[in-house]
PDB file of N, CA and C in Angstrom:
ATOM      1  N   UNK A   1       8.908   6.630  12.429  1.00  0.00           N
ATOM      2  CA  UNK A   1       9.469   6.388  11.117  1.00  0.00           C
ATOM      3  C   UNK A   1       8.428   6.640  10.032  1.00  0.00           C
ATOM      4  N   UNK A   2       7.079   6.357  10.182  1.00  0.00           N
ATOM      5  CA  UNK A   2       5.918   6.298   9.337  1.00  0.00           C
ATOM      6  C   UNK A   2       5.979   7.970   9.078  1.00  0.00           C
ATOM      7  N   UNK A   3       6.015   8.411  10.476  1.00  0.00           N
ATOM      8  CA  UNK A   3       5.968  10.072   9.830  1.00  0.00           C
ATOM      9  C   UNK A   3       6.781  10.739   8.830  1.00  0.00           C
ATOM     10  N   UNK A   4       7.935  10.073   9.561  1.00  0.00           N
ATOM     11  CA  UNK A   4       9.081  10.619   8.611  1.00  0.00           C
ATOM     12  C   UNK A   4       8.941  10.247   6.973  1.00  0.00           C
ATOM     13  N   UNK A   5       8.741   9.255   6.832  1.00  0.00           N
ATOM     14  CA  UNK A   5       8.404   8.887   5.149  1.00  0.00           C
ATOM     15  C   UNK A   5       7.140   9.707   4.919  1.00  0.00           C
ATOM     16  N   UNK A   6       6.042  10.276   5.807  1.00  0.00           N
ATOM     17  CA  UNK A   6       4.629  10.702   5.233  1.00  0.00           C
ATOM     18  C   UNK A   6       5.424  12.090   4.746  1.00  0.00           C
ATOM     19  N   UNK A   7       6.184  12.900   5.490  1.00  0.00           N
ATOM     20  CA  UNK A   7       6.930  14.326   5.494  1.00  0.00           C
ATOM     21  C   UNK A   7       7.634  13.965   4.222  1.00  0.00           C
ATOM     22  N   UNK A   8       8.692  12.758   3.665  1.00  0.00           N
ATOM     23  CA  UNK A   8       9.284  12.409   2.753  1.00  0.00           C
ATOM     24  C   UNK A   8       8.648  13.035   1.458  1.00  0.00           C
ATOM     25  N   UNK A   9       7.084  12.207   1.729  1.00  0.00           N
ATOM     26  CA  UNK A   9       6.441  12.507   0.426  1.00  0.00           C
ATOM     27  C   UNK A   9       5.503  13.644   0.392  1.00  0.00           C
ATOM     28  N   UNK A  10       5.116  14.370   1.263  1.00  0.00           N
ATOM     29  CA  UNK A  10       5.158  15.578   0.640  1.00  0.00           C
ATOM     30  C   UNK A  10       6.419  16.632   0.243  1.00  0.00           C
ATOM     31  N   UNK A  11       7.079  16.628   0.909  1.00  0.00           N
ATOM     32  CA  UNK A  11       7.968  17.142   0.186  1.00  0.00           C
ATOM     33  C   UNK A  11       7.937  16.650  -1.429  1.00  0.00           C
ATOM     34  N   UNK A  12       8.239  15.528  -1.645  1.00  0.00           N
ATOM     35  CA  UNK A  12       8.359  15.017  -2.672  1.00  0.00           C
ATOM     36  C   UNK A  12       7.263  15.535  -3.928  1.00  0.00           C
ATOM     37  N   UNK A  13       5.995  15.725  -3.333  1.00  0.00           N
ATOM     38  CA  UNK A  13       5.114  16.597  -3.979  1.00  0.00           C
ATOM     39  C   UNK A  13       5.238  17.293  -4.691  1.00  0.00           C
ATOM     40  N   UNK A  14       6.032  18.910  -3.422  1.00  0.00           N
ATOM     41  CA  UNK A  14       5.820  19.830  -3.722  1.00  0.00           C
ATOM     42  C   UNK A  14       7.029  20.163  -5.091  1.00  0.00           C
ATOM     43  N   UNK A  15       8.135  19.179  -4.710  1.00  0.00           N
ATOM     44  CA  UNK A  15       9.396  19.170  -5.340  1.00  0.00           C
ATOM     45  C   UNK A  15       9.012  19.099  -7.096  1.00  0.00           C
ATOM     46  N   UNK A  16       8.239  18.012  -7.215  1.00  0.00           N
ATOM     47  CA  UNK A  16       7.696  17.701  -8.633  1.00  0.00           C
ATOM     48  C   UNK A  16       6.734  18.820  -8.871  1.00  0.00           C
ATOM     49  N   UNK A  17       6.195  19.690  -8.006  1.00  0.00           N
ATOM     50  CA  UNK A  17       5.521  20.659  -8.872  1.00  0.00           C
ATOM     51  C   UNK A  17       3.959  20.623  -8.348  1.00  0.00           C
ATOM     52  N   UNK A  18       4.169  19.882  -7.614  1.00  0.00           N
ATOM     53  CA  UNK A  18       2.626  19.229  -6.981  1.00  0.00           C
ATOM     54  C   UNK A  18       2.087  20.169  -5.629  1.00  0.00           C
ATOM     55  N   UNK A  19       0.576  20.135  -5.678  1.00  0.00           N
ATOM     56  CA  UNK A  19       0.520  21.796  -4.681  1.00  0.00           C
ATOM     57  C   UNK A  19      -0.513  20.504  -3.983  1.00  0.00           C
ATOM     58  N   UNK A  20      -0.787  20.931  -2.412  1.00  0.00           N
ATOM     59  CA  UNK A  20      -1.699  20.110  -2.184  1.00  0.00           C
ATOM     60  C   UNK A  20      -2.751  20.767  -1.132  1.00  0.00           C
ATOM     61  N   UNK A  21      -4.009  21.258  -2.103  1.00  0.00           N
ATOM     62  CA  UNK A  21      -4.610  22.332  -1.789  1.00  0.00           C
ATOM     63  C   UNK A  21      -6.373  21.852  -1.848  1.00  0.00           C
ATOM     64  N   UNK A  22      -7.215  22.083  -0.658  1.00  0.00           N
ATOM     65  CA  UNK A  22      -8.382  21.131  -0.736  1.00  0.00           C
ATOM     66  C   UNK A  22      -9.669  22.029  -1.869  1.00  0.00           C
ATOM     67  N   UNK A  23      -9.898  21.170  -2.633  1.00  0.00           N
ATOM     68  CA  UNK A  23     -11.056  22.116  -3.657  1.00  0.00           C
ATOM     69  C   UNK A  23     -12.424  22.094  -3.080  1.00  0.00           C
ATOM     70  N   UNK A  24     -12.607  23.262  -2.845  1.00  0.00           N
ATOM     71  CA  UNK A  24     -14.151  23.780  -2.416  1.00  0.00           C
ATOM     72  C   UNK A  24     -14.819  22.945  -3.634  1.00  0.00           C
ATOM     73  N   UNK A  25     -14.685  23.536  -4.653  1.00  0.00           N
ATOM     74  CA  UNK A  25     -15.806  23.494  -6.056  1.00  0.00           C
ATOM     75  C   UNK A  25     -15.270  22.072  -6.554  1.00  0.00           C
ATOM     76  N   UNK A  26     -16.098  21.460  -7.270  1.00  0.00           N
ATOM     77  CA  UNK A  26     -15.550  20.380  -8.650  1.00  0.00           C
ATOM     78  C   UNK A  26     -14.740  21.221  -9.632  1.00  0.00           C
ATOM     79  N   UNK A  27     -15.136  22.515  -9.912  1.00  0.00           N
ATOM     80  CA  UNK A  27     -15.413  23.071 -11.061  1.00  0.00           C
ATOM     81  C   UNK A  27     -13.584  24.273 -11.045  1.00  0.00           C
ATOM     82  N   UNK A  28     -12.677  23.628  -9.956  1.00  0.00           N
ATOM     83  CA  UNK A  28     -11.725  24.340  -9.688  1.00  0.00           C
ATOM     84  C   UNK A  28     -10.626  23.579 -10.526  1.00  0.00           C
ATOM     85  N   UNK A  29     -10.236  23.435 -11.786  1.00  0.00           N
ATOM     86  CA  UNK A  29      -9.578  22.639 -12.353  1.00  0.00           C
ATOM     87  C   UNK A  29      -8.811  23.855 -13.243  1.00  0.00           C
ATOM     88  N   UNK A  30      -7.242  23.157 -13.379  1.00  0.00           N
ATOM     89  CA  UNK A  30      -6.570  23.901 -14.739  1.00  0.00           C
ATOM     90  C   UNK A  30      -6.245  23.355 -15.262  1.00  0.00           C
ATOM     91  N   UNK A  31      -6.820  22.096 -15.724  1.00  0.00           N
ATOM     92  CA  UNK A  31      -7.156  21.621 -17.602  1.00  0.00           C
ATOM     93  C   UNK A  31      -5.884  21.198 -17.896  1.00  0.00           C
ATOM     94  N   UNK A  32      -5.493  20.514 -16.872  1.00  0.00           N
ATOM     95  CA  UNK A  32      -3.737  19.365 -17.234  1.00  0.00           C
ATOM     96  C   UNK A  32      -4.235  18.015 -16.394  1.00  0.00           C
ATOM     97  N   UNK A  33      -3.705  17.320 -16.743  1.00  0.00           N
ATOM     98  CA  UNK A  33      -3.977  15.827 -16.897  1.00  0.00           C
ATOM     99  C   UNK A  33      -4.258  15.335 -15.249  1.00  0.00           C
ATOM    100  N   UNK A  34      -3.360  15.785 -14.606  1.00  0.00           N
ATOM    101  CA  UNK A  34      -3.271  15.367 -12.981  1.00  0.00           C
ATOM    102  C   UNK A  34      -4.466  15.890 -12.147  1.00  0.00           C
ATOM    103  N   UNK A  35      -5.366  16.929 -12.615  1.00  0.00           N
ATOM    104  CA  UNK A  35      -6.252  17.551 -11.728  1.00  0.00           C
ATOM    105  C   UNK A  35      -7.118  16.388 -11.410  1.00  0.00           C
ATOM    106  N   UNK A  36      -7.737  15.477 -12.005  1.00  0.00           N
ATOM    107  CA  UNK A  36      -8.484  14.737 -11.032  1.00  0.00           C
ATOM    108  C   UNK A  36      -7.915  13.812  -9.733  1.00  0.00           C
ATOM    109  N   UNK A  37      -6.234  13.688  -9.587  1.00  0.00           N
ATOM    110  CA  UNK A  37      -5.855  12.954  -8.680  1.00  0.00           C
ATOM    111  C   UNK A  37      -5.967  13.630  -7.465  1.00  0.00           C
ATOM    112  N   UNK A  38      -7.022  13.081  -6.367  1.00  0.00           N
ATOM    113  CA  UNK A  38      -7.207  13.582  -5.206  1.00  0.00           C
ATOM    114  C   UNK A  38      -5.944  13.037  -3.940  1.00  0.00           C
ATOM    115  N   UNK A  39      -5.195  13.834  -3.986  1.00  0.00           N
ATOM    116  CA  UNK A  39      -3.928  13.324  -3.083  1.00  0.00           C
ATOM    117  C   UNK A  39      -4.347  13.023  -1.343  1.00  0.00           C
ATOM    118  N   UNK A  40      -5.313  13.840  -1.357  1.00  0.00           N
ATOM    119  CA  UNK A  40      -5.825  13.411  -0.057  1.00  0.00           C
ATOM    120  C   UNK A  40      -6.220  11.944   0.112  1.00  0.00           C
ATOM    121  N   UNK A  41      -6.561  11.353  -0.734  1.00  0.00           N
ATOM    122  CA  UNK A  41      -7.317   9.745  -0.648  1.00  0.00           C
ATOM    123  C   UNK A  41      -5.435   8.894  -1.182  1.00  0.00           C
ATOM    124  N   UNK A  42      -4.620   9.815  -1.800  1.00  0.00           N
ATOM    125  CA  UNK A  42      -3.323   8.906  -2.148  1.00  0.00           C
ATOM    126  C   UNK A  42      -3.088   8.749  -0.739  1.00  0.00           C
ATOM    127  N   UNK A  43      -2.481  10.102   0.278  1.00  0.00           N
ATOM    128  CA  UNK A  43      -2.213  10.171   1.546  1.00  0.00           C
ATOM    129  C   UNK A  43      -2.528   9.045   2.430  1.00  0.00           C
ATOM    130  N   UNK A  44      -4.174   9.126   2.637  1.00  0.00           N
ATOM    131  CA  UNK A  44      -4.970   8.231   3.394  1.00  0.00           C
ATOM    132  C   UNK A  44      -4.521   6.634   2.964  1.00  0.00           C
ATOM    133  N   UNK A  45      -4.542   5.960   2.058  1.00  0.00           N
ATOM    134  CA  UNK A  45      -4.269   5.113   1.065  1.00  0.00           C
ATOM    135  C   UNK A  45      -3.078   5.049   1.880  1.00  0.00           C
ATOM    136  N   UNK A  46      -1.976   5.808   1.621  1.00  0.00           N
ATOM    137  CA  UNK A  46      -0.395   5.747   2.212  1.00  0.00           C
ATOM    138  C   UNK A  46      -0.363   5.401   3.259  1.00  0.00           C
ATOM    139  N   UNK A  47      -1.053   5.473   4.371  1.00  0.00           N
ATOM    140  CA  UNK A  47      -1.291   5.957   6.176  1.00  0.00           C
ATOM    141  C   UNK A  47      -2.062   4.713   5.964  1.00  0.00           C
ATOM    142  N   UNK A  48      -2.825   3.903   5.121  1.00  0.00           N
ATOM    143  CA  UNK A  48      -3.534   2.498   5.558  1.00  0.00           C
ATOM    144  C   UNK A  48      -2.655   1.610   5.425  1.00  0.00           C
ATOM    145  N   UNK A  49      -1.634   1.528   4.351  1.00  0.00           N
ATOM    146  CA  UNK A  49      -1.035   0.540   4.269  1.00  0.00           C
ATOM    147  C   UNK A  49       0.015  -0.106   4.673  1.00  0.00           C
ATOM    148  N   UNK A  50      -0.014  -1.533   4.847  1.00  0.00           N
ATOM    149  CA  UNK A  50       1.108  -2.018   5.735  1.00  0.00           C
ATOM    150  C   UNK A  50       2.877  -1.998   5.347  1.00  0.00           C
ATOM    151  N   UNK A  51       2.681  -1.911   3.819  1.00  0.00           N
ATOM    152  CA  UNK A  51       4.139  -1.928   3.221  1.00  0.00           C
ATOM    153  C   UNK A  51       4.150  -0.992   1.722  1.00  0.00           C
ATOM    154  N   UNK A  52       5.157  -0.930   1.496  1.00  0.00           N
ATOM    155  CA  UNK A  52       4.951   0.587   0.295  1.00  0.00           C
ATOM    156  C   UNK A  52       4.297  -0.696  -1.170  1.00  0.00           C
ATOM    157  N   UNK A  53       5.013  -2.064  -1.296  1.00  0.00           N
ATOM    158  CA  UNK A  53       3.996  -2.885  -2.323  1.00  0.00           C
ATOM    159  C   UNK A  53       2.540  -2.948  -2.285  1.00  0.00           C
ATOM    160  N   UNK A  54       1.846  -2.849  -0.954  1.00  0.00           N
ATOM    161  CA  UNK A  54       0.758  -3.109  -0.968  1.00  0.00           C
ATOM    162  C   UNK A  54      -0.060  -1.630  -1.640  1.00  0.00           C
ATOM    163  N   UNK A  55       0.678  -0.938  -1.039  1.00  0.00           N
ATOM    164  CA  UNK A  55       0.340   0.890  -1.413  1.00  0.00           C
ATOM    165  C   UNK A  55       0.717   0.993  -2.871  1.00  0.00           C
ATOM    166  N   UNK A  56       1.302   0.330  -3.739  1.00  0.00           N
ATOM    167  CA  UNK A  56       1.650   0.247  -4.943  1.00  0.00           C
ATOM    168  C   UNK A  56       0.077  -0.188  -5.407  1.00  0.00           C
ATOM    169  N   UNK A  57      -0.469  -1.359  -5.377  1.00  0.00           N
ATOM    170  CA  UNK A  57      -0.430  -1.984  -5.343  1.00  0.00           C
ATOM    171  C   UNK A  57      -2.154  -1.438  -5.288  1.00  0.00           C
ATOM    172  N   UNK A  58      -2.491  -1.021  -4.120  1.00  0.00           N
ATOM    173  CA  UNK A  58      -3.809  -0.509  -3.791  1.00  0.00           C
ATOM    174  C   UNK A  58      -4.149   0.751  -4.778  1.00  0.00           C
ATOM    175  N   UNK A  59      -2.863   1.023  -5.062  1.00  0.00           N
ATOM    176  CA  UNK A  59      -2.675   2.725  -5.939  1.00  0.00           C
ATOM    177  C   UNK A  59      -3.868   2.495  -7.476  1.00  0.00           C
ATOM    178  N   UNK A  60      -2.990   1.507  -7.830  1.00  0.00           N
ATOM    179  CA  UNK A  60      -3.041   1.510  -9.234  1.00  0.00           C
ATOM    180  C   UNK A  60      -4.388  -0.027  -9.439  1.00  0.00           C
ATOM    181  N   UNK A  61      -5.165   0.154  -8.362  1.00  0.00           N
ATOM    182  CA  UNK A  61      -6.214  -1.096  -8.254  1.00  0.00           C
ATOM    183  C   UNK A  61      -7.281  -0.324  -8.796  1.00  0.00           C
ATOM    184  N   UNK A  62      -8.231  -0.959  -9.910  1.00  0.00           N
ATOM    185  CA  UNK A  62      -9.613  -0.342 -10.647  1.00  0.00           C
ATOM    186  C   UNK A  62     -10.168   0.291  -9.987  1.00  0.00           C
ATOM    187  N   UNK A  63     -10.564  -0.742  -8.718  1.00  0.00           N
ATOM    188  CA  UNK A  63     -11.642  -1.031  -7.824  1.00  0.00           C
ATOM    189  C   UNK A  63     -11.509   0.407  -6.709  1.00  0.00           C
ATOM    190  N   UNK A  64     -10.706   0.723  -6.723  1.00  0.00           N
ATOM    191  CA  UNK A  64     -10.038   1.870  -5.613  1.00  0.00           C
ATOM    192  C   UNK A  64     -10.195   3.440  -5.832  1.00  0.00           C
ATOM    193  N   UNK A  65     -10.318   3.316  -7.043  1.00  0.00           N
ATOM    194  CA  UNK A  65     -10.985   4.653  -8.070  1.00  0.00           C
ATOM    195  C   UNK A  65      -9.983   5.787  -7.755  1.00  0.00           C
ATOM    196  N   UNK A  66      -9.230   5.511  -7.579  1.00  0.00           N
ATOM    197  CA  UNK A  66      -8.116   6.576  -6.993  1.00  0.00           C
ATOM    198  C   UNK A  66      -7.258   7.347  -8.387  1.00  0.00           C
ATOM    199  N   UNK A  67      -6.607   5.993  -8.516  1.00  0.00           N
ATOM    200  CA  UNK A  67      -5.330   6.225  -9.990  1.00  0.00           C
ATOM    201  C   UNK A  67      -6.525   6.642 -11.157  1.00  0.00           C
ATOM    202  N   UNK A  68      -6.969   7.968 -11.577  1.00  0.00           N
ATOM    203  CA  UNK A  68      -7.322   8.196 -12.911  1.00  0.00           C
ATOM    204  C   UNK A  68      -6.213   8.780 -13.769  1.00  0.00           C
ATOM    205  N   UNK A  69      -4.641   8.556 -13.569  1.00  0.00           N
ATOM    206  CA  UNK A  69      -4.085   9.597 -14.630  1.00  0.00           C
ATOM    207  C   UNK A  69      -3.619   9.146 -15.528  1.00  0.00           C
ATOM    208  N   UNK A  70      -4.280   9.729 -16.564  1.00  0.00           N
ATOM    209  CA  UNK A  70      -3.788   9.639 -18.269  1.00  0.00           C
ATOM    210  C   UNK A  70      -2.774  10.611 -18.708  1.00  0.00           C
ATOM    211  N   UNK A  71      -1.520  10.726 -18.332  1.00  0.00           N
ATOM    212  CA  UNK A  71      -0.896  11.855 -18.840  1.00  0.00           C
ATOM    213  C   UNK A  71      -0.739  11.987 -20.260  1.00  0.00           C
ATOM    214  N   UNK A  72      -0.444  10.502 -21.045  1.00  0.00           N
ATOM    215  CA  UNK A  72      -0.251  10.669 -22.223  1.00  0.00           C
ATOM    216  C   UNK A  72      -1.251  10.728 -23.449  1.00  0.00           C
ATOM    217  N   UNK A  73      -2.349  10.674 -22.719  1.00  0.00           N
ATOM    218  CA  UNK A  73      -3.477  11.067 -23.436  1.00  0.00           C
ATOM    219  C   UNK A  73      -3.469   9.889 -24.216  1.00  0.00           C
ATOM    220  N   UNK A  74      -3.557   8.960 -24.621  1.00  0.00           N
ATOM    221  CA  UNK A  74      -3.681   7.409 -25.129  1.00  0.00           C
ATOM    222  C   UNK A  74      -5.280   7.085 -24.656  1.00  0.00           C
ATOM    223  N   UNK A  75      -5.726   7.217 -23.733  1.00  0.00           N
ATOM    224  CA  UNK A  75      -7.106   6.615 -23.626  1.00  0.00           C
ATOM    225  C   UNK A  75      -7.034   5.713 -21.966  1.00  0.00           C
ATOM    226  N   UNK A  76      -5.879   5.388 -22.010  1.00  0.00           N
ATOM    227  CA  UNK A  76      -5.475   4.502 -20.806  1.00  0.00           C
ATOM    228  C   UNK A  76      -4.815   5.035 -19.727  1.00  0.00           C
ATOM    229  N   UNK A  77      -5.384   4.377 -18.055  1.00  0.00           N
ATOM    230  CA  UNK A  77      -4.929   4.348 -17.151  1.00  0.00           C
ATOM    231  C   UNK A  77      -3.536   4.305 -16.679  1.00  0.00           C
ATOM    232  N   UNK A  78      -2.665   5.528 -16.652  1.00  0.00           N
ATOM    233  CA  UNK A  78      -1.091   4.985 -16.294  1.00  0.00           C
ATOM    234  C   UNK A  78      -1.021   4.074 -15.190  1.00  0.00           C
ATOM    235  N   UNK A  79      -0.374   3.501 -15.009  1.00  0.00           N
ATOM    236  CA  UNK A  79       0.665   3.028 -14.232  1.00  0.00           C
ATOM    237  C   UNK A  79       1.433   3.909 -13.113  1.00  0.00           C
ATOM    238  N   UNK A  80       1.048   3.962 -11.610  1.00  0.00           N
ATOM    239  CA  UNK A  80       2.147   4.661 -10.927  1.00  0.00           C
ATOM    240  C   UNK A  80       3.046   4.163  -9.994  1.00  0.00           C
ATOM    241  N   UNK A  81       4.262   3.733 -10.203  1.00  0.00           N
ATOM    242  CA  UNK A  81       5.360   3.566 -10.071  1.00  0.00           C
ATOM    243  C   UNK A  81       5.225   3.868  -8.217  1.00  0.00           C
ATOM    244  N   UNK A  82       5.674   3.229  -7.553  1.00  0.00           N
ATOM    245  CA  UNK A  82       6.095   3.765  -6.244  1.00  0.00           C
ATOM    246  C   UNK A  82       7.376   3.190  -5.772  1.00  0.00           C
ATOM    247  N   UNK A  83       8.604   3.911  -5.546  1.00  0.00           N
ATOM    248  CA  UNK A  83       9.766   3.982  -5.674  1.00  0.00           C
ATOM    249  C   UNK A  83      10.227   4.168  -4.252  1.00  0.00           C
ATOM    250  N   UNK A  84      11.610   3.634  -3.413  1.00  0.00           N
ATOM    251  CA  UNK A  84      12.053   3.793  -2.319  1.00  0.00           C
ATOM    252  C   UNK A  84      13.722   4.423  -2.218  1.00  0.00           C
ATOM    253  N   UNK A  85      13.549   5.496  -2.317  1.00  0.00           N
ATOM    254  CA  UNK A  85      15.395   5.903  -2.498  1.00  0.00           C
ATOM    255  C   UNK A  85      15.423   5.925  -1.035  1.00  0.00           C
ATOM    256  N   UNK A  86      16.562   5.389  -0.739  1.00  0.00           N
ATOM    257  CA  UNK A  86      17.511   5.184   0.660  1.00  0.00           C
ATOM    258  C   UNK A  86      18.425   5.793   1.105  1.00  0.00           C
ATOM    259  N   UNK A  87      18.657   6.731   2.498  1.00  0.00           N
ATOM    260  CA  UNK A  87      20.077   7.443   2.257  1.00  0.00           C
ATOM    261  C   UNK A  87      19.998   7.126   3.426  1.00  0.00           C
ATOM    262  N   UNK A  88      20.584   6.180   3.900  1.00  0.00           N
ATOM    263  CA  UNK A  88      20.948   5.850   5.332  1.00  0.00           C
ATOM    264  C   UNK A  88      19.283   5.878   6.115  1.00  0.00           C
ATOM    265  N   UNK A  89      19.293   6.601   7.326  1.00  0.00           N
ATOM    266  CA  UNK A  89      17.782   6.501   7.731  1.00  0.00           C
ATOM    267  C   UNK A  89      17.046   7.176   6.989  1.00  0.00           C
ATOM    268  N   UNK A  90      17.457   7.686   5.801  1.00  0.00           N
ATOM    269  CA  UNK A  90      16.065   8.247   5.814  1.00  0.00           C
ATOM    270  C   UNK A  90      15.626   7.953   4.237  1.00  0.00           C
ATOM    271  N   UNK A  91      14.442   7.722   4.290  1.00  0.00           N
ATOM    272  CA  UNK A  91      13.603   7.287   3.099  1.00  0.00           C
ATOM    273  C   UNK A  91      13.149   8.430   2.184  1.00  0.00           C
ATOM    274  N   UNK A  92      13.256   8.354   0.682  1.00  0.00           N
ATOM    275  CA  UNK A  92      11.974   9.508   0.284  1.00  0.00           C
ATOM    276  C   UNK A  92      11.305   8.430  -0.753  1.00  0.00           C
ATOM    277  N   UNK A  93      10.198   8.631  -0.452  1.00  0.00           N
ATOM    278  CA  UNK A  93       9.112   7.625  -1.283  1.00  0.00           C
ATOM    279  C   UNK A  93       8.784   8.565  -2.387  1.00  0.00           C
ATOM    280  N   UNK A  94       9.213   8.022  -4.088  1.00  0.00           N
ATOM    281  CA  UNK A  94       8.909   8.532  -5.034  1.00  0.00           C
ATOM    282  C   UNK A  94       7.326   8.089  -5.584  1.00  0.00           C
ATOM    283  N   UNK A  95       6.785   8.879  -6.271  1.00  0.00           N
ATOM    284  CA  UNK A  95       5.340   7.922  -7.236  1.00  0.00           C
ATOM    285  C   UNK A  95       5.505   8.750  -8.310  1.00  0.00           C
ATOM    286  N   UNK A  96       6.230   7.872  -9.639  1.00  0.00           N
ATOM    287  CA  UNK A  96       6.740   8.128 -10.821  1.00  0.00           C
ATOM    288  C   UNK A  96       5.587   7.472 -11.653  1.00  0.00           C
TER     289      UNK A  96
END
């Protein structure tokens, strides 16, 4: 079942527009708000945790250095949302 929700959310990724591609360089960026989120450490993060609150939860923790995205350019740390749509068995885990 764990797999099936990990497959959920990439898909879910790629769906929003999201590529998930490992950077050789620091210096490989295209200058939009999301490039510093390393999805590999969201993934890992996903695969540690015991329930999708705690993964909420761990997401958006200081201390975890993970969540840097400012989309709205305000100065501040968003907020990311982690969401559970249900269609019978099968789950897709949103992060809005």
């Amino acid at each position: 079942m764990k797999k099936f929700i990990l497959a959920s959310i990439l898909v879910g990724f790629f769906a929003a527009g999201s590529s998930i591609i490992a950077q050789e360089k620091q210096d490989d960026y295209l200058g939009l708000p999301g490039d510093n989120l390393n999805l590999y450490a969201v993934m890992k993060m996903f695969q540690e945790s015991k329930t999708l609150e705690e993964f909420e939860r761990n997401l958006n923790d200081e201390k975890s250095n993970i969540n840097n995205l400012d989309l709205n350019g305000d100065g501040l740390i968003d907020y990311i949302r982690v969401i559970d749509n249900v269609d019978g068995d099968v789950h897709n885990i949103v992060l809005q």
